[in-house]
C-alpha atoms as a PDB file:
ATOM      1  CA  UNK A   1      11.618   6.114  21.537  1.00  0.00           C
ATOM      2  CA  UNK A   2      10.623   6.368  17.955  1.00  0.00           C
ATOM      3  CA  UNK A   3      12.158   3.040  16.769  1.00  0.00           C
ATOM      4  CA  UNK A   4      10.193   1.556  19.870  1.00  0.00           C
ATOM      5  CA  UNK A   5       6.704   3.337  18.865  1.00  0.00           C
ATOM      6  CA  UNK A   6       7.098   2.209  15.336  1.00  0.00           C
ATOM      7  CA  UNK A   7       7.969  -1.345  16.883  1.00  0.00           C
ATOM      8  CA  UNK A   8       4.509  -1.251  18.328  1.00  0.00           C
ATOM      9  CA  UNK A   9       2.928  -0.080  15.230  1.00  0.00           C
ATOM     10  CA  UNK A  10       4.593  -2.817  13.133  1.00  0.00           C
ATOM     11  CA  UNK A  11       3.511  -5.027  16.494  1.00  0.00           C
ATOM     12  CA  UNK A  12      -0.050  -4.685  15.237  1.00  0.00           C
ATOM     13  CA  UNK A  13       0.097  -4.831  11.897  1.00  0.00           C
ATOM     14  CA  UNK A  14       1.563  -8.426  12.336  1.00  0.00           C
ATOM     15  CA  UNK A  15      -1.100  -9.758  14.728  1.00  0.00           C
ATOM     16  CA  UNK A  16      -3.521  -8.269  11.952  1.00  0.00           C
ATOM     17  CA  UNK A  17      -1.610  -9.604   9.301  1.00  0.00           C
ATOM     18  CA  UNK A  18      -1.742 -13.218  11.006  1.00  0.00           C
ATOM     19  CA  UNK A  19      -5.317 -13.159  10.043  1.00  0.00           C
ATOM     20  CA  UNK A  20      -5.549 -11.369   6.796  1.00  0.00           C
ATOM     21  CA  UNK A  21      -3.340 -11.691   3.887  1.00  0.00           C
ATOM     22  CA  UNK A  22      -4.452  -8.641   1.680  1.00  0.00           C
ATOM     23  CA  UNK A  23      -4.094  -8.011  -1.658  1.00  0.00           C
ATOM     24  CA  UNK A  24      -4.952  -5.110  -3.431  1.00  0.00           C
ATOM     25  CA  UNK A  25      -6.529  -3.733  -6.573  1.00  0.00           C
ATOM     26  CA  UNK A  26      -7.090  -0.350  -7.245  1.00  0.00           C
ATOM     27  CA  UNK A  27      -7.395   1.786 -10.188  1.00  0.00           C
ATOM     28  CA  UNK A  28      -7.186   4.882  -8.058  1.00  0.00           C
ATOM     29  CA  UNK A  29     -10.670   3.627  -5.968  1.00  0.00           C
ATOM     30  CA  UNK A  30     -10.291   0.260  -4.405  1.00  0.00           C
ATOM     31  CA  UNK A  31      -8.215  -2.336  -2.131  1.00  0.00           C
ATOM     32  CA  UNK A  32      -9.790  -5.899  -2.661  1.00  0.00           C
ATOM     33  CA  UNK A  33      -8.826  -7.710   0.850  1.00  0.00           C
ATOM     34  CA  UNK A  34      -9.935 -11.089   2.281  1.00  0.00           C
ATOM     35  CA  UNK A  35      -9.767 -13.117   5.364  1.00  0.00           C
ATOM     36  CA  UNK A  36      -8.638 -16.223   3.887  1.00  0.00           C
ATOM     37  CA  UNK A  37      -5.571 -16.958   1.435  1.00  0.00           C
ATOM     38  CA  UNK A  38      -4.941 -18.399  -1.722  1.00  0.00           C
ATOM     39  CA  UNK A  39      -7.832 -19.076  -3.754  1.00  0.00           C
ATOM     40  CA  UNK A  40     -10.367 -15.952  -2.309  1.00  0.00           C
ATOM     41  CA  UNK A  41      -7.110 -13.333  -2.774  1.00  0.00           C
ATOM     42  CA  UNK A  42      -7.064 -14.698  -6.514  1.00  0.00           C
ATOM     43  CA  UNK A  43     -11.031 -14.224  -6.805  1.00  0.00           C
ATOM     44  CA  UNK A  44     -10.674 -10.990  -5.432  1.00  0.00           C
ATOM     45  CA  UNK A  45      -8.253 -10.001  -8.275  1.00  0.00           C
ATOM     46  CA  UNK A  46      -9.894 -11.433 -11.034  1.00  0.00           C
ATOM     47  CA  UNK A  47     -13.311  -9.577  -9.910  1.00  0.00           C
ATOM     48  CA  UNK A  48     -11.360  -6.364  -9.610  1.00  0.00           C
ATOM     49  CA  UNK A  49      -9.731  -6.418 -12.959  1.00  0.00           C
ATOM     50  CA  UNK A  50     -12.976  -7.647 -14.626  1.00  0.00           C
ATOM     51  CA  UNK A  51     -14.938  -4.856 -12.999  1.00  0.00           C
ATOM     52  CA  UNK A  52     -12.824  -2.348 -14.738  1.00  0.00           C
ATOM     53  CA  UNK A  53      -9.663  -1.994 -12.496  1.00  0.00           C
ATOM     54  CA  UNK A  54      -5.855  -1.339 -14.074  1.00  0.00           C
ATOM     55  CA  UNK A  55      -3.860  -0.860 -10.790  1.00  0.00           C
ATOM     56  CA  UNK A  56      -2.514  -4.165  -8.459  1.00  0.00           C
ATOM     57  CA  UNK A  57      -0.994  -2.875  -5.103  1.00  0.00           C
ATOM     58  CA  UNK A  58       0.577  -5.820  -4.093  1.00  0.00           C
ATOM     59  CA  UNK A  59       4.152  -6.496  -1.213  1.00  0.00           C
ATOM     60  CA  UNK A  60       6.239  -9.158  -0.110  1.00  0.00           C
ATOM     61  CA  UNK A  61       4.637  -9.107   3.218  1.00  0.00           C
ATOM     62  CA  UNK A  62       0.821  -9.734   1.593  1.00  0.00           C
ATOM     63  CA  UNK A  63       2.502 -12.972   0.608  1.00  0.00           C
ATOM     64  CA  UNK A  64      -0.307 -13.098  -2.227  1.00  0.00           C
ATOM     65  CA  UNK A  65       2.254 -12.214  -5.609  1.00  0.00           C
ATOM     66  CA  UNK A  66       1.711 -15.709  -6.030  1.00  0.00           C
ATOM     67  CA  UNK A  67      -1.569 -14.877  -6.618  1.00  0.00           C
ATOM     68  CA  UNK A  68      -1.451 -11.508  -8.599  1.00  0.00           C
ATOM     69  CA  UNK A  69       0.480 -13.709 -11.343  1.00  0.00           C
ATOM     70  CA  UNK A  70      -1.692 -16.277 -11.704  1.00  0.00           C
ATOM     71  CA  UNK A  71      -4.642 -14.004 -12.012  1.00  0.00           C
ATOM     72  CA  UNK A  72      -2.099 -11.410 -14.742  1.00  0.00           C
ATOM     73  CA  UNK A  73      -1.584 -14.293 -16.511  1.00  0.00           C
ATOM     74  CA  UNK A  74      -4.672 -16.259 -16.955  1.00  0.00           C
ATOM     75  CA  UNK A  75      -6.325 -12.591 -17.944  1.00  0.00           C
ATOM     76  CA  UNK A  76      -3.458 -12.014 -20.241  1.00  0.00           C
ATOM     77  CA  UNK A  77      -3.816 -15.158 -21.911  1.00  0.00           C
ATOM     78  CA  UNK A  78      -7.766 -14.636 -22.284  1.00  0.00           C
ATOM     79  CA  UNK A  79      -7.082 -11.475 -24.020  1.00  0.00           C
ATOM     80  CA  UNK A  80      -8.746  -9.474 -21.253  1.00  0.00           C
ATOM     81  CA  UNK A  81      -6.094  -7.180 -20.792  1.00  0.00           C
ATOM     82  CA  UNK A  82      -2.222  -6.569 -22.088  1.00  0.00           C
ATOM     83  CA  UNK A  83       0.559  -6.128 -19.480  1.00  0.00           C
ATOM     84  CA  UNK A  84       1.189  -2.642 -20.549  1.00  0.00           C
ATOM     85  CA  UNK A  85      -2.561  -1.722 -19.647  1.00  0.00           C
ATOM     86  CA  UNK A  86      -1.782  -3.054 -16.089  1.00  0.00           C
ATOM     87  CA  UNK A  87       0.065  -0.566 -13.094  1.00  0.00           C
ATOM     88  CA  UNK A  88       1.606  -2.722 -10.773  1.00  0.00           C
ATOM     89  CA  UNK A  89       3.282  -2.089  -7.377  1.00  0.00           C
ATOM     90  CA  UNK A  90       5.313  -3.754  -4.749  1.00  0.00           C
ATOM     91  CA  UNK A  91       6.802  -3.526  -1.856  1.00  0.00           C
ATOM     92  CA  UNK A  92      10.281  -3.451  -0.591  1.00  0.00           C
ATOM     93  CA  UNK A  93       9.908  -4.905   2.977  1.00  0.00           C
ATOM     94  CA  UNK A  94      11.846  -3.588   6.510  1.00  0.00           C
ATOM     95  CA  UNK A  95      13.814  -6.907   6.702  1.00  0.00           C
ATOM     96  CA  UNK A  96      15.655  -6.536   2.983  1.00  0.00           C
ATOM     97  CA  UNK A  97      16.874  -2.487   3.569  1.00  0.00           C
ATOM     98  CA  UNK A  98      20.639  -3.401   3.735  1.00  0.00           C
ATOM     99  CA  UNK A  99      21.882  -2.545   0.277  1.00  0.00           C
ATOM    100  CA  UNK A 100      23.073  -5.993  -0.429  1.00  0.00           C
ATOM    101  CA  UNK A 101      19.330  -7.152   0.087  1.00  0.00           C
ATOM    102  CA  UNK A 102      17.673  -4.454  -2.048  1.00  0.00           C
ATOM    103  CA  UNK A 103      17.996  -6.071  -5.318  1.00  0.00           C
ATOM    104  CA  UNK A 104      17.917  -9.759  -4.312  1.00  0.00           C
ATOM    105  CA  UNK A 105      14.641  -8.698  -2.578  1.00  0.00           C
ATOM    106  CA  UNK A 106      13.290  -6.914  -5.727  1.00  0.00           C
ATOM    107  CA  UNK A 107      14.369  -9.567  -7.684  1.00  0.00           C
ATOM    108  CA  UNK A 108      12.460 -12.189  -5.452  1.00  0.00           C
ATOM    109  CA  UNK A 109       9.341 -10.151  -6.143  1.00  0.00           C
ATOM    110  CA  UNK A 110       9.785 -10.288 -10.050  1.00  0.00           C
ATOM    111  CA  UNK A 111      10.351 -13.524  -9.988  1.00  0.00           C
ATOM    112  CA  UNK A 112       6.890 -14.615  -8.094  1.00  0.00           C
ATOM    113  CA  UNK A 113       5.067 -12.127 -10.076  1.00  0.00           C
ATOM    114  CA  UNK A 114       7.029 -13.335 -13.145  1.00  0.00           C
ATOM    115  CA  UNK A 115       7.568  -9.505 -14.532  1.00  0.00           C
ATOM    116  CA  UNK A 116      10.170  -7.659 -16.415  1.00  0.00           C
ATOM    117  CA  UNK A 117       9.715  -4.803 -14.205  1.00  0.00           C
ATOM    118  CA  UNK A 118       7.217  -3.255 -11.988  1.00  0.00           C
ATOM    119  CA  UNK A 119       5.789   0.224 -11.989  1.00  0.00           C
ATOM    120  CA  UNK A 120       5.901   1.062  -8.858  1.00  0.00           C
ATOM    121  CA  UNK A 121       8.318   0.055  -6.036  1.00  0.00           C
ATOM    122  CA  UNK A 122       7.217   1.162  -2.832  1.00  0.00           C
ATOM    123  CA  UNK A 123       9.839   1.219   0.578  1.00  0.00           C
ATOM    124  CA  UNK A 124       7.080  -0.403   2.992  1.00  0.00           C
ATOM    125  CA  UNK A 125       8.073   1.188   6.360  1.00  0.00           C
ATOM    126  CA  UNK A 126      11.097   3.862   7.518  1.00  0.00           C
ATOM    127  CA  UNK A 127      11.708   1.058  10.190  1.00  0.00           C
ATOM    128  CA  UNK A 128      14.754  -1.112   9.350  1.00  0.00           C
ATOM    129  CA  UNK A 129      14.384  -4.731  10.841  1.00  0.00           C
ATOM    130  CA  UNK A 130      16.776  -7.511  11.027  1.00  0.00           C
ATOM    131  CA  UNK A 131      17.620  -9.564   8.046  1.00  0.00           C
ATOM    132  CA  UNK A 132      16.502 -13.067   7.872  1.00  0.00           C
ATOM    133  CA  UNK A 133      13.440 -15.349   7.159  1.00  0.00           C
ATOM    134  CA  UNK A 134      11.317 -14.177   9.642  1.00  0.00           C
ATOM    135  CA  UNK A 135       9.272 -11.475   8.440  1.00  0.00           C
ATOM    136  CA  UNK A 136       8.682  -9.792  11.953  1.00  0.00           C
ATOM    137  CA  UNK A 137      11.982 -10.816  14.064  1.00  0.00           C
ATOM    138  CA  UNK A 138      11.745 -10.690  18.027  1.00  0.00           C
ATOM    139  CA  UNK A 139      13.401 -11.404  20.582  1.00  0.00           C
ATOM    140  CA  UNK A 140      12.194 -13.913  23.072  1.00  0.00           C
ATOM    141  CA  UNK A 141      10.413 -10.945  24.716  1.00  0.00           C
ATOM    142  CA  UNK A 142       8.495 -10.689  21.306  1.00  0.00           C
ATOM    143  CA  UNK A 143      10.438  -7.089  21.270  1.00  0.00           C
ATOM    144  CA  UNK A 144      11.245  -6.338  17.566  1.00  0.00           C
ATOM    145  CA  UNK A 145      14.796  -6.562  16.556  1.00  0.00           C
ATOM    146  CA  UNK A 146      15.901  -3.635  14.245  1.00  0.00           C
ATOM    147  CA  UNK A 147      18.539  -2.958  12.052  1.00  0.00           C
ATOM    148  CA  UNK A 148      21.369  -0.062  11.991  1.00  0.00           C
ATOM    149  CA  UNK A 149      21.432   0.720   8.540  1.00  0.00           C
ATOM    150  CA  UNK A 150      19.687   3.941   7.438  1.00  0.00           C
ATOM    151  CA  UNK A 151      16.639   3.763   5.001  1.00  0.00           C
ATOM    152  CA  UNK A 152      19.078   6.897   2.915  1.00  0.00           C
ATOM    153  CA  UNK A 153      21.297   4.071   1.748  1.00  0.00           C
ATOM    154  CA  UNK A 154      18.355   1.761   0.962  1.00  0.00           C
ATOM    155  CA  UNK A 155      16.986   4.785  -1.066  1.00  0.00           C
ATOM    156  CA  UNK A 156      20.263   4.717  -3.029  1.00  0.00           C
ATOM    157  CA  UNK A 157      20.160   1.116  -4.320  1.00  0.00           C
ATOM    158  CA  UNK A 158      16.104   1.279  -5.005  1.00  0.00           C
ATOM    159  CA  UNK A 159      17.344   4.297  -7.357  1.00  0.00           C
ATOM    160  CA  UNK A 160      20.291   2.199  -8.886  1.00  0.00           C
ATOM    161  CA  UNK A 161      17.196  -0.854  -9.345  1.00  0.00           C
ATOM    162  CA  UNK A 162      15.378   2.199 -11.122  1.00  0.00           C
ATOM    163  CA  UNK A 163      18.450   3.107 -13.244  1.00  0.00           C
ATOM    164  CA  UNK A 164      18.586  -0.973 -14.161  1.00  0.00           C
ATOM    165  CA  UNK A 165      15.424  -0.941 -15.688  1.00  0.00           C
ATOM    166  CA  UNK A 166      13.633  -3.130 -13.231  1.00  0.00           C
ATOM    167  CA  UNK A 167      11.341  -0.344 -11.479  1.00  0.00           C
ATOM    168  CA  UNK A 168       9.366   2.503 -13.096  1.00  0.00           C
ATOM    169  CA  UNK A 169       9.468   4.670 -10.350  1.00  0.00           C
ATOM    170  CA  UNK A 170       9.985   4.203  -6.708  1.00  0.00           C
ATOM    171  CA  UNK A 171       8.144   5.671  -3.123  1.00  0.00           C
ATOM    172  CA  UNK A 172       7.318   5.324   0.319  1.00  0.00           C
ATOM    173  CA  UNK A 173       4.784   4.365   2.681  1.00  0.00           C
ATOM    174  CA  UNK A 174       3.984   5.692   6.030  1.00  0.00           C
ATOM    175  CA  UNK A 175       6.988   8.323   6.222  1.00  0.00           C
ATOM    176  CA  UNK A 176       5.884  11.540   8.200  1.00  0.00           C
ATOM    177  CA  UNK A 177       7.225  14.640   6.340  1.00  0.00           C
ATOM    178  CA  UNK A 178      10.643  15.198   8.282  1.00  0.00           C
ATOM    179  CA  UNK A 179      11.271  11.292   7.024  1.00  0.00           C
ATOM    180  CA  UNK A 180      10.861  12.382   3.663  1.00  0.00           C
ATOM    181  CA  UNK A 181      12.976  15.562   4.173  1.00  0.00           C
ATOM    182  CA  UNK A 182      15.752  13.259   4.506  1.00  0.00           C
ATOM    183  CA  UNK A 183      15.279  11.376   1.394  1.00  0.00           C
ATOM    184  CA  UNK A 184      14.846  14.841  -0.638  1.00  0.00           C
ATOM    185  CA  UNK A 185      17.731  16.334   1.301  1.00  0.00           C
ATOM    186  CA  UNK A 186      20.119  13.272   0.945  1.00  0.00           C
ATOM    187  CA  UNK A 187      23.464  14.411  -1.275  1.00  0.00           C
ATOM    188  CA  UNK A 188      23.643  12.904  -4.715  1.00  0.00           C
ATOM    189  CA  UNK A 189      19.700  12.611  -4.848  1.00  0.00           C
ATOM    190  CA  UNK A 190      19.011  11.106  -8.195  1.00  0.00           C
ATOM    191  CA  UNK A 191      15.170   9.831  -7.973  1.00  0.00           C
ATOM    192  CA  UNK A 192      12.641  11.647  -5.331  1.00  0.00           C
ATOM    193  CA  UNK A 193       9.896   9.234  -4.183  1.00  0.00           C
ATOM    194  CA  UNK A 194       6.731   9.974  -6.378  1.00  0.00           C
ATOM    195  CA  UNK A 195       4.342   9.138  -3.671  1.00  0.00           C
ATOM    196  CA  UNK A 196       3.763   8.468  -0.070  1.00  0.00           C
ATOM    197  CA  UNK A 197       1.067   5.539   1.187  1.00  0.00           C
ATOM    198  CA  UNK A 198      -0.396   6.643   4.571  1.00  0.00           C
ATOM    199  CA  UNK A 199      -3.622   6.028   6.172  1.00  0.00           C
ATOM    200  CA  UNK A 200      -6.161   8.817   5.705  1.00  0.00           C
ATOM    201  CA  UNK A 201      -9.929   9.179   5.964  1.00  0.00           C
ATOM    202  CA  UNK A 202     -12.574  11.671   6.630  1.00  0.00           C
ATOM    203  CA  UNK A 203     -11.377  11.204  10.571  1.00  0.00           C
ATOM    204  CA  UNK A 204      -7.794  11.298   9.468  1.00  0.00           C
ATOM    205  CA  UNK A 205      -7.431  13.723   6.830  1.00  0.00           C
ATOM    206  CA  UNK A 206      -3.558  13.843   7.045  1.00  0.00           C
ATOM    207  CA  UNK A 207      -4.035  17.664   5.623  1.00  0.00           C
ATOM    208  CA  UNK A 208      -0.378  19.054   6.873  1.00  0.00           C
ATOM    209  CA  UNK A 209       1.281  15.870   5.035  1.00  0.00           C
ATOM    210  CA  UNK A 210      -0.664  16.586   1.795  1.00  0.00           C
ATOM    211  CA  UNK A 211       0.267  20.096   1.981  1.00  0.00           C
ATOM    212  CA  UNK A 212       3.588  18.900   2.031  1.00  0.00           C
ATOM    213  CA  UNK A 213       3.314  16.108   0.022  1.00  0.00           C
ATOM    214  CA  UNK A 214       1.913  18.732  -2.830  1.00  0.00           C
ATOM    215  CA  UNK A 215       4.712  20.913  -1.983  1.00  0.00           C
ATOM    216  CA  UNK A 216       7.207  18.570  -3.080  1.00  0.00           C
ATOM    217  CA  UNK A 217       5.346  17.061  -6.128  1.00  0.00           C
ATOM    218  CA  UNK A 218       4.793  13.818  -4.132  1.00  0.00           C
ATOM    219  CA  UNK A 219       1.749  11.993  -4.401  1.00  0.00           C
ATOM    220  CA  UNK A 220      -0.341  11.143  -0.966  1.00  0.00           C
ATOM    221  CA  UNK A 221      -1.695   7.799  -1.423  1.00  0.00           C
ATOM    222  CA  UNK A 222      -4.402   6.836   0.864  1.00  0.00           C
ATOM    223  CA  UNK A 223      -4.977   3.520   2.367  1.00  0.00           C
ATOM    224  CA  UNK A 224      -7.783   2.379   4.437  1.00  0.00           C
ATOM    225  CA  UNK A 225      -9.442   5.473   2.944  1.00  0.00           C
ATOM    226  CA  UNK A 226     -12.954   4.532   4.170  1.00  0.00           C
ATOM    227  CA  UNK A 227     -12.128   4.026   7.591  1.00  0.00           C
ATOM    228  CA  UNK A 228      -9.539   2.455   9.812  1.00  0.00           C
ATOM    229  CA  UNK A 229      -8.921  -1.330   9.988  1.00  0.00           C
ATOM    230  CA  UNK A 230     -11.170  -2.653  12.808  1.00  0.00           C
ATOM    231  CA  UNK A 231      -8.482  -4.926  14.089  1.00  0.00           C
ATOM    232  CA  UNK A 232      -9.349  -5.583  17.479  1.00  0.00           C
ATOM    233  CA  UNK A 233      -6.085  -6.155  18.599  1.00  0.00           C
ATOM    234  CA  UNK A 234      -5.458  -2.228  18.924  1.00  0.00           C
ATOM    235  CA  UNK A 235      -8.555  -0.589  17.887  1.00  0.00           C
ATOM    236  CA  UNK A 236     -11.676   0.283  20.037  1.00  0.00           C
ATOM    237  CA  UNK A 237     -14.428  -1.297  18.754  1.00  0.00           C
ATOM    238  CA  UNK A 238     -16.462   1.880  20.363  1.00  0.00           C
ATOM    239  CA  UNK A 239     -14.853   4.167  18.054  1.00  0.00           C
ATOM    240  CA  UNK A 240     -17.244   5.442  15.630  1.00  0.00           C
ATOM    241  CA  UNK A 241     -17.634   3.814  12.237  1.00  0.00           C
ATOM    242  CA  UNK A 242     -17.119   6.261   9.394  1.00  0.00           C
ATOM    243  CA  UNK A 243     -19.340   4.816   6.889  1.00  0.00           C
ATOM    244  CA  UNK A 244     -22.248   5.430   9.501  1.00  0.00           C
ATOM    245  CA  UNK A 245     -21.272   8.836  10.482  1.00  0.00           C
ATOM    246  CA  UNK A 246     -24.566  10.973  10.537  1.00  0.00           C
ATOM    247  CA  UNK A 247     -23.048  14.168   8.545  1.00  0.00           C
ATOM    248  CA  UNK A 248     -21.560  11.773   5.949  1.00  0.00           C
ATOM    249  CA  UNK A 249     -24.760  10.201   6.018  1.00  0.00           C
ATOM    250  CA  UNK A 250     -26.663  13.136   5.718  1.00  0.00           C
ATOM    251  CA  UNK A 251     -24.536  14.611   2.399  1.00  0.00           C
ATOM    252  CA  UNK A 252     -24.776  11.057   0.706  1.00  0.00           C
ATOM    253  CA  UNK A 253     -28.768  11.043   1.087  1.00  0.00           C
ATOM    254  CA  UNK A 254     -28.841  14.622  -0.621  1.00  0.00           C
ATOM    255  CA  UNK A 255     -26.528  13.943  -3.282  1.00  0.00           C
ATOM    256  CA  UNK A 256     -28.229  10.394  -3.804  1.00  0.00           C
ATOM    257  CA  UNK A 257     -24.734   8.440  -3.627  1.00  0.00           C
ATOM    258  CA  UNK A 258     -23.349   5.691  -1.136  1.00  0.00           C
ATOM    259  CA  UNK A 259     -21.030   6.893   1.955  1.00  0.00           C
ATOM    260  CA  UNK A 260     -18.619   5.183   0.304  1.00  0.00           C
ATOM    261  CA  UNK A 261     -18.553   7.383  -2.798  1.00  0.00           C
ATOM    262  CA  UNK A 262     -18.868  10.623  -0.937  1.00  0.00           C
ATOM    263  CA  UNK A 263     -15.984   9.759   1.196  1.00  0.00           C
ATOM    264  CA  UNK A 264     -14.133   8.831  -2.071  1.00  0.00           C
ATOM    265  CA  UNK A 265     -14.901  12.100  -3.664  1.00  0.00           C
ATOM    266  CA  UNK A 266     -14.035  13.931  -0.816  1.00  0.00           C
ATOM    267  CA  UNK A 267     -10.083  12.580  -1.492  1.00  0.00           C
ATOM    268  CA  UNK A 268     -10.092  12.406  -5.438  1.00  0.00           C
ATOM    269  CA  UNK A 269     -10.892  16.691  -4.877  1.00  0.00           C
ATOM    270  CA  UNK A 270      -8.386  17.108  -2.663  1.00  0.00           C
ATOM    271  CA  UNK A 271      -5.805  15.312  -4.790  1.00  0.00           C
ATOM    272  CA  UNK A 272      -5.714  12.536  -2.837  1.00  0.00           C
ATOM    273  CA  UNK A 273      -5.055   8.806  -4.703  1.00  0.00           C
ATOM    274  CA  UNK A 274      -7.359   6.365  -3.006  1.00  0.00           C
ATOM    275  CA  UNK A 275      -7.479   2.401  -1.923  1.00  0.00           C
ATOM    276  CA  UNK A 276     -10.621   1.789  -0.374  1.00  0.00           C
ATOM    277  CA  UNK A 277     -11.313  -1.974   1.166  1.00  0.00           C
ATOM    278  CA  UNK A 278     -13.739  -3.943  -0.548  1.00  0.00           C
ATOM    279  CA  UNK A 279     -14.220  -7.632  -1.599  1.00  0.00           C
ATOM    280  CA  UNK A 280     -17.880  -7.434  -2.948  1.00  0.00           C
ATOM    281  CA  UNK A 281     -18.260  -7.244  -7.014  1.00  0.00           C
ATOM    282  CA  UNK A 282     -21.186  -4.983  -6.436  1.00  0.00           C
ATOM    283  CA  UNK A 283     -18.907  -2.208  -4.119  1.00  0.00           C
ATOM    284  CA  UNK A 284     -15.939  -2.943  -6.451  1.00  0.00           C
ATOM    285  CA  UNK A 285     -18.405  -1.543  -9.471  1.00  0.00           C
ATOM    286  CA  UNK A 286     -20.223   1.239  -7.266  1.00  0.00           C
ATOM    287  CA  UNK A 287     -16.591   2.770  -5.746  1.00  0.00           C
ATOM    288  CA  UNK A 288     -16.099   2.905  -9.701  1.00  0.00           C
ATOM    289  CA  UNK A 289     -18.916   5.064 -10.412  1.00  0.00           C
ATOM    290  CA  UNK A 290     -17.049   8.291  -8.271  1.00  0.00           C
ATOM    291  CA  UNK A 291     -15.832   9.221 -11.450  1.00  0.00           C
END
């Protein structure tokens, strides 16, 4: 029942990544996303890094490294910045978690992004799929097809891509606390995953997982940290907006700041490292200004 609920998750994150390849660009504020490809996901990092930001969050299943080089390389070439003043993270995605596939995959990743190394390696989802070209395989159903092998052993070859020199340090995304209990408890441990990506907002403060997160000296990333993804494909569109919520509303208009950077603050205090949405210049800039 688990693997089939996290089928269904993954189900909707396809049908919303059909219409958005994302990119983002964060310092420890923003995610720069568009709703086209190519050329707006290479504006979108160029007016991130030129507003100030140092940290590219970036996966095979964006499908936009492409993109991240070209805009690393034009600004390296300009002078703007130097690689070693960049922080730049990938993902490992749930088709390439069979340890032959963990460095190819990696690998794959350098190569479009044209790096040495990256800093951060991040294991996308604790949901092994079936290997192959298809990024989301089905059957004719359109039931996802998963894999066998346990994301322990794909833990154990990221760590060996660590020990190679090819990763600075290595984590997770959307693993719920006993998920990382098996990492941390697996025997011959060598690495523990520095952070965890989730989803988490003023409506989804994800407080027990931070507490354990802290716990363990792991990191709680937060994506869509200004709200949930609207996709309409599995969320109400009557749900309540949280950048219009009257109490956040109310504290911004006292304390003479957006929603946007109240809700930021809000994480940064509790320890919280944040990627907020945003494809504007002007909100890149103001989500800056919560520090």
């Amino acid at each position: 029942m688990a693997a089939y609920r996290m089928g269904q998750e993954l189900r909707c994150v396809h049908l919303a990544q059909q219409r958005q390849a994302r990119i983002n660009a964060i310092e420890t504020a923003v995610w720069c996303g568009s709703l086209a490809p190519g050329s707006q996901e290479l504006e979108a990092a160029n007016l991130a890094i030129d507003a100030g930001f140092h940290h590219i969050d970036t996966a095979f299943a964006y499908h936009v490294e492409e993109e991240i080089r070209q805009t690393n390389q034009s600004k390296i070439k300009a002078g703007v910045i130097k690689r070693e003043d960049k922080f730049i993270t990938t993902k490992l995605w749930c088709t390439c978690f069979r340890p032959e596939l963990v460095r190819p995959a990696l690998e794959r990743s350098l190569k479009s992004l044209q790096l040495d190394y990256v800093d951060l390696y991040v294991m996308h989802y604790p949901v092994p799929m079936k290997a192959g070209d298809d990024d989301f395989p089905s059957d004719n159903e359109g039931n996802f097809l998963l894999d066998s092998v346990g994301f322990c052993d794909t833990w154990h070859w990221l760590e060996k891509c660590k020990g190679a020199g090819l990763i600075k340090s290595i984590g997770v995304s959307n693993f719920n606390h006993k998920q990382l209990e098996r990492i941390l408890n697996k025997p011959g441990l060598k690495y523990k995953p520095v952070c965890n990506q989730v989803e988490c907002h003023l409506y989804l403060n994800q407080s027990k997982l931070l507490d354990y997160c802290k716990s363990k000296d792991i990191v709680l990333m937060a994506y869509g940290a200004l709200g949930t993804q609207r996709y309409k494909e599995w969320v109400d569109q009557n749900s309540p907006v949280l950048l219009n919520d009257p109490v956040l509303c109310d504290v911004a208009k006292k304390n003479k700041r957006s929603p946007a950077l109240i809700a930021l603050q809000y994480q940064i205090q509790r320890g919280v490292v944040i990627l907020a949405k945003s494809f504007e210049e002007h909100e890149m800039k103001q989500n800056l200004q919560v520090f």
